[in-house]
N, C-alpha and C. Protein backbone atom coordinates (compact mmCIF):
# COMPACT_ATOMS: atom_id res chain seq x y z
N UNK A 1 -8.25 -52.98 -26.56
CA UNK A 1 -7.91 -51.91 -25.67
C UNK A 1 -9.13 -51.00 -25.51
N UNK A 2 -9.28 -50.91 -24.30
CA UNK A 2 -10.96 -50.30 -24.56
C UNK A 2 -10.17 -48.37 -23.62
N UNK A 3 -10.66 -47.12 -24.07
CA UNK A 3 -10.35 -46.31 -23.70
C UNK A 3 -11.77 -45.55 -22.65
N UNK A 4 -11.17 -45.14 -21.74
CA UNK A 4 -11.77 -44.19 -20.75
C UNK A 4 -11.99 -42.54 -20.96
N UNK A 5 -13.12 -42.10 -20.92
CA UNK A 5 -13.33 -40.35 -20.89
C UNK A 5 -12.40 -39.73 -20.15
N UNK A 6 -11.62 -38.69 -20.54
CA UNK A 6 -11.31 -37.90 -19.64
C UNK A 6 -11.80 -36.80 -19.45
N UNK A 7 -11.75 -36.20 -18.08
CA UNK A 7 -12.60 -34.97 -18.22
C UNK A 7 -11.93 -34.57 -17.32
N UNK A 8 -11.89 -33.21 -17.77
CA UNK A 8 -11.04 -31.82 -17.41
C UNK A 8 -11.91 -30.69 -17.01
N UNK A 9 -12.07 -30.05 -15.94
CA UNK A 9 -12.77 -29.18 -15.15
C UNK A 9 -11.76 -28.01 -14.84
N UNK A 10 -12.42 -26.99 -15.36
CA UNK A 10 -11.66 -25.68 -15.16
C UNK A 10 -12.02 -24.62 -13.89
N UNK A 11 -11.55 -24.18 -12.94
CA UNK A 11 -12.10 -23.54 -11.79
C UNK A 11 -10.99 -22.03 -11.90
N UNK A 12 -11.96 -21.15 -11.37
CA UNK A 12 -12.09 -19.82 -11.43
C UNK A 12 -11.11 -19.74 -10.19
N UNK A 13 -10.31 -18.85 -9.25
CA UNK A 13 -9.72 -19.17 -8.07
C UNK A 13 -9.25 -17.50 -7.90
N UNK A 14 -9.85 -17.14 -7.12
CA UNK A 14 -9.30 -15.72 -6.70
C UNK A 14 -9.28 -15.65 -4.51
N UNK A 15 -8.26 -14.43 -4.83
CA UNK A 15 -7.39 -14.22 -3.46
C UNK A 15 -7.46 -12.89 -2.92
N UNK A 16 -7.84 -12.69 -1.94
CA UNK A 16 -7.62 -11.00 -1.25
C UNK A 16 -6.47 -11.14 -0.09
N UNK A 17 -5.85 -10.00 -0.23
CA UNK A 17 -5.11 -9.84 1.06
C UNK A 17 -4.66 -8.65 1.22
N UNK A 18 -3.78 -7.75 2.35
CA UNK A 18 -3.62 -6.72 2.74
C UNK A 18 -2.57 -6.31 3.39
N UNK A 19 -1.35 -5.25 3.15
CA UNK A 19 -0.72 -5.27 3.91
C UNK A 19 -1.00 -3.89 5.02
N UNK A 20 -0.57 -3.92 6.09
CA UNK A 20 -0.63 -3.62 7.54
C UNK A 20 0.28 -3.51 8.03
N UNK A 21 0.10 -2.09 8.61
CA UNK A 21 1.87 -1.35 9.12
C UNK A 21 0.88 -0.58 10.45
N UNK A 22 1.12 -1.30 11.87
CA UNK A 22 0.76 -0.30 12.94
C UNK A 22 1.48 0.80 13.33
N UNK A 23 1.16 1.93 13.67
CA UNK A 23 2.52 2.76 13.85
C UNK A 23 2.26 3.01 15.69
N UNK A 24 3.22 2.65 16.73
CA UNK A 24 2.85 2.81 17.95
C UNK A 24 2.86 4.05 18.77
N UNK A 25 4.42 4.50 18.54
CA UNK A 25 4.86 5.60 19.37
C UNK A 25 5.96 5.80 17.97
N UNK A 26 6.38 7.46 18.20
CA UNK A 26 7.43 8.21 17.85
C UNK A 26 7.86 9.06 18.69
N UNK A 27 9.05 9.10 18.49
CA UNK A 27 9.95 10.35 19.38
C UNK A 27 10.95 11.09 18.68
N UNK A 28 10.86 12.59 18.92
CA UNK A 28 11.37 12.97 18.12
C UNK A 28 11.53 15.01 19.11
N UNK A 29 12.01 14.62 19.86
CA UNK A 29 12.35 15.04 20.96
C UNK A 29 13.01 16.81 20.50
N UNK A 30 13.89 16.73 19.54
CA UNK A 30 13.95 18.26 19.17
C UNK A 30 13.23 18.50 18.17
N UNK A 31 12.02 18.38 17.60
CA UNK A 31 10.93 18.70 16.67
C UNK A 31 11.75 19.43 15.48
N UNK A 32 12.74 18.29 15.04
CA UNK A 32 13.31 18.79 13.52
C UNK A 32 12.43 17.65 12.52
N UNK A 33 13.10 18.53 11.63
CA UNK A 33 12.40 17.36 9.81
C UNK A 33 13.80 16.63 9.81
N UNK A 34 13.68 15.66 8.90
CA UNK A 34 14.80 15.07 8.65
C UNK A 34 16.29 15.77 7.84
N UNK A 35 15.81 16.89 7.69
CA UNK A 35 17.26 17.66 6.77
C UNK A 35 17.55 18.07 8.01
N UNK A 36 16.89 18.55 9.34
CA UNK A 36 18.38 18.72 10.55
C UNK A 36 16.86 20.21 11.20
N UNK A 37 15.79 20.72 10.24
CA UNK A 37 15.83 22.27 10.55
C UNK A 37 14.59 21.81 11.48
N UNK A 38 13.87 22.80 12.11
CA UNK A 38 13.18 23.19 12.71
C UNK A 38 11.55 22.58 12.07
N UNK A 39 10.91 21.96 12.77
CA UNK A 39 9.09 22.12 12.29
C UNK A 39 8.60 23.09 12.46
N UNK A 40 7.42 23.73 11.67
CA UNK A 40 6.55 24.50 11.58
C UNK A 40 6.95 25.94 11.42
N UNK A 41 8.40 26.35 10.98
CA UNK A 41 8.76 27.53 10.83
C UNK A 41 8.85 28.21 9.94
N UNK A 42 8.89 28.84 9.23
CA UNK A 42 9.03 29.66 7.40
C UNK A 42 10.20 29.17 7.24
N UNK A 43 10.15 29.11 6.12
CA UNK A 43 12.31 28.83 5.41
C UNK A 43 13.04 29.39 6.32
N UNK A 44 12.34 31.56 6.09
CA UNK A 44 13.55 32.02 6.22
C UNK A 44 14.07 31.75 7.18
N UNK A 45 13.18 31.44 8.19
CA UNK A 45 14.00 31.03 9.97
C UNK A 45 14.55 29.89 10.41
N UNK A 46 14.17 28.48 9.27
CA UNK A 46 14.84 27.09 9.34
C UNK A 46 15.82 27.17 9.68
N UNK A 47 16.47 28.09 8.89
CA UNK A 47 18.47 28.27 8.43
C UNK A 47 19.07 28.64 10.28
N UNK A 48 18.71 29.32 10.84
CA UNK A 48 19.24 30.26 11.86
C UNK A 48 18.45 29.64 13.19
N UNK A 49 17.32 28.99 13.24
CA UNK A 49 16.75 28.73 14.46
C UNK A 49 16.81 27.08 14.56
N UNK A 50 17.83 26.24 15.17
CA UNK A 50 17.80 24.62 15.71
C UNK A 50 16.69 24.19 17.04
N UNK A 51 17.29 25.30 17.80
CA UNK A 51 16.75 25.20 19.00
C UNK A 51 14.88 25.02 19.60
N UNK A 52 14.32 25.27 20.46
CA UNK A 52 13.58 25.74 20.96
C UNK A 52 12.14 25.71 19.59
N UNK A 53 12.21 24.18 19.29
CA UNK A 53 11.60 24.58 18.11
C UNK A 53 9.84 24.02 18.09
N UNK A 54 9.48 24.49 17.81
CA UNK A 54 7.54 24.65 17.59
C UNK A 54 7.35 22.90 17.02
N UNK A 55 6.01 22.40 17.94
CA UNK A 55 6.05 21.01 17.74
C UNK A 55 5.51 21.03 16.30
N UNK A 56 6.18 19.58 15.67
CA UNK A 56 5.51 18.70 13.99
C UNK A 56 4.48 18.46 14.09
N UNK A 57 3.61 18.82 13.41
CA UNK A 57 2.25 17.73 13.07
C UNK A 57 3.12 16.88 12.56
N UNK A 58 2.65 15.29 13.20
CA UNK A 58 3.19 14.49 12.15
C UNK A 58 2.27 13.33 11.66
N UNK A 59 2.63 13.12 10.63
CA UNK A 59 1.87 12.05 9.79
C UNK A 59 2.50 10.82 9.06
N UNK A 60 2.14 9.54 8.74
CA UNK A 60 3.05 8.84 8.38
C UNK A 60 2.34 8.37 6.69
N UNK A 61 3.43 8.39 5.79
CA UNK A 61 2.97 7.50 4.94
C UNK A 61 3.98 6.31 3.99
N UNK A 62 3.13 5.13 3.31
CA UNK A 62 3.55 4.13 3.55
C UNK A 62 3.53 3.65 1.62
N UNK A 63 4.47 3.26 1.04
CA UNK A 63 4.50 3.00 -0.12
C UNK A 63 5.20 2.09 0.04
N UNK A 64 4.31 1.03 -1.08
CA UNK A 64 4.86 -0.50 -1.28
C UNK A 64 5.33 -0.06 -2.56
N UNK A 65 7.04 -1.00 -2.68
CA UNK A 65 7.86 -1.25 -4.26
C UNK A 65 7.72 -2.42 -4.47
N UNK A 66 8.43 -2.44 -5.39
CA UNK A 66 9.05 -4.11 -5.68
C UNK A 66 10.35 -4.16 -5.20
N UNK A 67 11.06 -3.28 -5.28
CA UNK A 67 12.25 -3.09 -4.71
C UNK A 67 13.25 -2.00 -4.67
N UNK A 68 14.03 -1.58 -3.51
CA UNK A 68 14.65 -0.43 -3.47
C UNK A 68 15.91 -0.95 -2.87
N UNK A 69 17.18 -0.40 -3.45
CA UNK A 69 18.27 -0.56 -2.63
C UNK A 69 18.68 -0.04 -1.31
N UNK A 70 19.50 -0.27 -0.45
CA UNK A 70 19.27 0.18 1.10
C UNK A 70 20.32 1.23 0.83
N UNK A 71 19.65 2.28 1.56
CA UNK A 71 20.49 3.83 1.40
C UNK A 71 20.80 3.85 2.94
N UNK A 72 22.52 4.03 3.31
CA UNK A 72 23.05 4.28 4.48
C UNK A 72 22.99 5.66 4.67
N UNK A 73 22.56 5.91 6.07
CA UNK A 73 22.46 7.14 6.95
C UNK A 73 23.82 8.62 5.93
N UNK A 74 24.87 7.46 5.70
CA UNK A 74 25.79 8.42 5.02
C UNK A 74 25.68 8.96 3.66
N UNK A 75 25.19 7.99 2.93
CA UNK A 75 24.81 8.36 1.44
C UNK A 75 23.91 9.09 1.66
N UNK A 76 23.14 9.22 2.75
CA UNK A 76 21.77 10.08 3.15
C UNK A 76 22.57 11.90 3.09
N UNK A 77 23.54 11.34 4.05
CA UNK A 77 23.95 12.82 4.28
C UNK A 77 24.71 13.64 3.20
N UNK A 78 25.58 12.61 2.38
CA UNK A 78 26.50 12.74 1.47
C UNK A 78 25.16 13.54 0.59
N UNK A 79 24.12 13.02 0.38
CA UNK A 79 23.13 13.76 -1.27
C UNK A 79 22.61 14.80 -0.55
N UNK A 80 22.06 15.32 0.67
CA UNK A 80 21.57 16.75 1.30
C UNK A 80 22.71 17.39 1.21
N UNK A 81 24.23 17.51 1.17
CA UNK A 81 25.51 18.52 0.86
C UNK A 81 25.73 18.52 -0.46
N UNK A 82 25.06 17.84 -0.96
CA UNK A 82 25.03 18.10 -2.19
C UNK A 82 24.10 19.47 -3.50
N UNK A 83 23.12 18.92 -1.99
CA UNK A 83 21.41 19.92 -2.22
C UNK A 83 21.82 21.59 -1.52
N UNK A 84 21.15 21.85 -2.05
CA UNK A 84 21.33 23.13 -1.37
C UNK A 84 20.92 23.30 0.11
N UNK A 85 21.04 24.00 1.24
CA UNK A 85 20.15 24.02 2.59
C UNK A 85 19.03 24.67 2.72
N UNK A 86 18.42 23.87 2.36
CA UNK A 86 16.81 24.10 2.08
C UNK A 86 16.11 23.21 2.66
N UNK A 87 15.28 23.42 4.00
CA UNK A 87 14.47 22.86 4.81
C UNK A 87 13.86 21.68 3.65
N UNK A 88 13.37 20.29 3.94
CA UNK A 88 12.52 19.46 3.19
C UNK A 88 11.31 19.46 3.72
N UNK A 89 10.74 19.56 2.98
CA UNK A 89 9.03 19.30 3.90
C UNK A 89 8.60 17.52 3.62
N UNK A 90 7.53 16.95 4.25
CA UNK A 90 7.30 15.97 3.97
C UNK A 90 6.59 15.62 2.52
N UNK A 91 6.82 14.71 2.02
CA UNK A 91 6.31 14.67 0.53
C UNK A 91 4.60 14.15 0.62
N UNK A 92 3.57 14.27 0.25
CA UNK A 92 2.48 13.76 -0.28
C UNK A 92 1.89 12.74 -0.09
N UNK A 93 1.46 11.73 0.03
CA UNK A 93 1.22 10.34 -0.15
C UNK A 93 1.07 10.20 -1.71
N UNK A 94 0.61 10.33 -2.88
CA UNK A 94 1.15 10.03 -3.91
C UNK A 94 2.35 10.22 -4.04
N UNK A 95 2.90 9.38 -3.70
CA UNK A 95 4.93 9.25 -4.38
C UNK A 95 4.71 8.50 -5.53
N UNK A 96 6.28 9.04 -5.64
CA UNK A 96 6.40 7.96 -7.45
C UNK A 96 6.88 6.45 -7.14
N UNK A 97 6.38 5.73 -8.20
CA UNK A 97 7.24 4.75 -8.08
C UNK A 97 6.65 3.96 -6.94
N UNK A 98 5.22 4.09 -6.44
CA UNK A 98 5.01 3.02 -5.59
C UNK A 98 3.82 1.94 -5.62
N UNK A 99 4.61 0.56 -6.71
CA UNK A 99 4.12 -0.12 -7.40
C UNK A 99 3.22 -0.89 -7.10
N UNK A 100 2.68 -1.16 -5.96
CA UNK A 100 2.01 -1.84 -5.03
C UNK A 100 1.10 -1.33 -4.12
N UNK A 101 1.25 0.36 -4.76
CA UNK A 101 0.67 1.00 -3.40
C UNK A 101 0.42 2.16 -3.08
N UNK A 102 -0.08 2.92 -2.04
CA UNK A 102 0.47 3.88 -1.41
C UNK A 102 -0.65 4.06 -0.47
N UNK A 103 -0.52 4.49 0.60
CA UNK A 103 -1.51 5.27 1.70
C UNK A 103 -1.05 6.19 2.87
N UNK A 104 -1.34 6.52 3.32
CA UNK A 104 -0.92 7.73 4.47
C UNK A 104 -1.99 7.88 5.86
N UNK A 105 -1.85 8.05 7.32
CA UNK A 105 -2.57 8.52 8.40
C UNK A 105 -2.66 9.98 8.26
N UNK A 106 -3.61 10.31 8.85
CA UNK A 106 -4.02 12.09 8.97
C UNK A 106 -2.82 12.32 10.07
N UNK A 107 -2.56 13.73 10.51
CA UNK A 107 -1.79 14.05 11.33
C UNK A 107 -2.24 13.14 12.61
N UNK A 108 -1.23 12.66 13.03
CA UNK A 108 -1.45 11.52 14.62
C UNK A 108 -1.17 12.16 15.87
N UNK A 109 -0.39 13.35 15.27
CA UNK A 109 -0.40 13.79 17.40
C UNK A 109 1.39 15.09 16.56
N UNK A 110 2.15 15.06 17.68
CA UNK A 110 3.10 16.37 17.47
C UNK A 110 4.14 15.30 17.74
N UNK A 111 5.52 16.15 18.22
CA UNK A 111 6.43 15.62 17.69
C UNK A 111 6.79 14.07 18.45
N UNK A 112 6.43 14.13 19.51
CA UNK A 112 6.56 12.63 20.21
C UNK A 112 5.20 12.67 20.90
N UNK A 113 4.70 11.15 20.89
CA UNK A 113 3.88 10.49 21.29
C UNK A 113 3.41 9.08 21.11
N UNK A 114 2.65 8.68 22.42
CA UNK A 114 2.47 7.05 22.31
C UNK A 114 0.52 7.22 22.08
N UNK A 115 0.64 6.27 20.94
CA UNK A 115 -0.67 6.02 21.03
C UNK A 115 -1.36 5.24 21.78
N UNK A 116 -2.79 5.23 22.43
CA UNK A 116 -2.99 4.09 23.22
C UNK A 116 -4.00 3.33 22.43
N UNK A 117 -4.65 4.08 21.59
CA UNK A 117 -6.23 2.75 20.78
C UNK A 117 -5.00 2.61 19.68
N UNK A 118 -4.70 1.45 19.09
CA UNK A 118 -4.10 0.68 18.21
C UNK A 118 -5.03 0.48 16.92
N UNK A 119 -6.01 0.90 17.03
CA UNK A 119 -6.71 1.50 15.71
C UNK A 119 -6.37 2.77 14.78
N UNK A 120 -5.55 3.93 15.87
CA UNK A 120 -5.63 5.11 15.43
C UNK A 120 -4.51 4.92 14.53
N UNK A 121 -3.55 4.54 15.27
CA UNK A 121 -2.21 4.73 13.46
C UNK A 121 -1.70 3.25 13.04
N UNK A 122 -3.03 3.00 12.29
CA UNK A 122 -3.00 1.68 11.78
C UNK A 122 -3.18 2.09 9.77
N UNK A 123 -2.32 1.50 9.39
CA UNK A 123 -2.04 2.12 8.05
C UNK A 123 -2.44 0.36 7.25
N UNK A 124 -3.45 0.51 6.14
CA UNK A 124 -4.15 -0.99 5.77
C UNK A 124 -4.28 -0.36 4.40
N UNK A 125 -3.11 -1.39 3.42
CA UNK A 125 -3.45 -0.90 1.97
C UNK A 125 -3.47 -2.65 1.24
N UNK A 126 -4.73 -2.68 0.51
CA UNK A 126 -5.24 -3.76 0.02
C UNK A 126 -4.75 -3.50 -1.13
N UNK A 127 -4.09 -5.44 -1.10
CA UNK A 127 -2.80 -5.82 -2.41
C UNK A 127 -4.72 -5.97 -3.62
N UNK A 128 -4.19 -4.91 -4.84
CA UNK A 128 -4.84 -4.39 -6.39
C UNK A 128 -4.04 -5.36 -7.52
N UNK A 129 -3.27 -6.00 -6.71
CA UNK A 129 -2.65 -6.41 -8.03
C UNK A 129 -2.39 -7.96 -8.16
N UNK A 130 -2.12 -8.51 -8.95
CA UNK A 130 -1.30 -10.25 -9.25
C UNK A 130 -0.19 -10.32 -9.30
N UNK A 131 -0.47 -11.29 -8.64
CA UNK A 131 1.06 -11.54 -8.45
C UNK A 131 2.11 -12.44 -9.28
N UNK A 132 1.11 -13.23 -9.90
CA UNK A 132 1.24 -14.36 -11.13
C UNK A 132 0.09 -14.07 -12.25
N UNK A 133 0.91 -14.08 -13.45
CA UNK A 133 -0.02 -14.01 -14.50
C UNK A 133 -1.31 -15.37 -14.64
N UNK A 134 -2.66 -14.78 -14.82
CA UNK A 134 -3.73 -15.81 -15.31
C UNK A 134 -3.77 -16.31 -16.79
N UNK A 135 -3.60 -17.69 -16.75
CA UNK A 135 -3.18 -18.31 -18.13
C UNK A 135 -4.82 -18.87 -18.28
């Protein structure tokens, strides 16, 4: 029985990639935040002024999880009656909890608008991590 060499070659193997969120147009036609009040006003006037309200800077930002359960519009409303009525402002781009990620656009325009260069609210956060352990 005559036996043959084997030979085993080990290779190095790495990957880039990116995820990409364009943002086109928003509308948002009575320039509220999402708790219901007014943009750009002091607290004290959130409470008492809906109407006639001063345009949002707005800005978008974008955090990758691993996973989040889907919260209905109602459970939305059900936890703000819970909160006190207190205008929300937009949170940071460091959020918690975003395992994959995070990035944000500078203010893009006021409360509605269409962008036309498709460069401007283009949000590009490069995957830092593995996805499978290296043995």
């Amino acid at each position: 029985m005559k036996s043959s060499p084997c030979f085993t070659e080990t290779y190095r193997v790495s990957s880039s990639g990116f995820f990409e969120l364009q943002i086109l147009e928003i509308s948002n036609t009575n320039s509220h935040l999402l708790s219901g009040y007014c943009c750009g006003l002091p607290p004290e006037k959130r409470q008492t002024q809906t109407t006639g309200c001063p345009a949002c800077a707005t800005a978008f930002s974008l955090c990758l999880k691993e996973y989040q359960g889907t919260t209905s519009s109602v459970q939305q409303q059900q936890q703000q009656l819970k909160q006190p009525a207190v205008a929300v402002e937009p949170q940071p781009s460091g959020l918690y909890g975003c395992a994959f990620g995070n990035a944000s656009t500078p203010v893009l325009g006021g409360s509605s608008f269409v962008l036309t260069d498709p460069e401007v609210g283009g949000i590009t956060l490069p995957f830092t991590f593995r996805w499978t352990k290296y043995v």
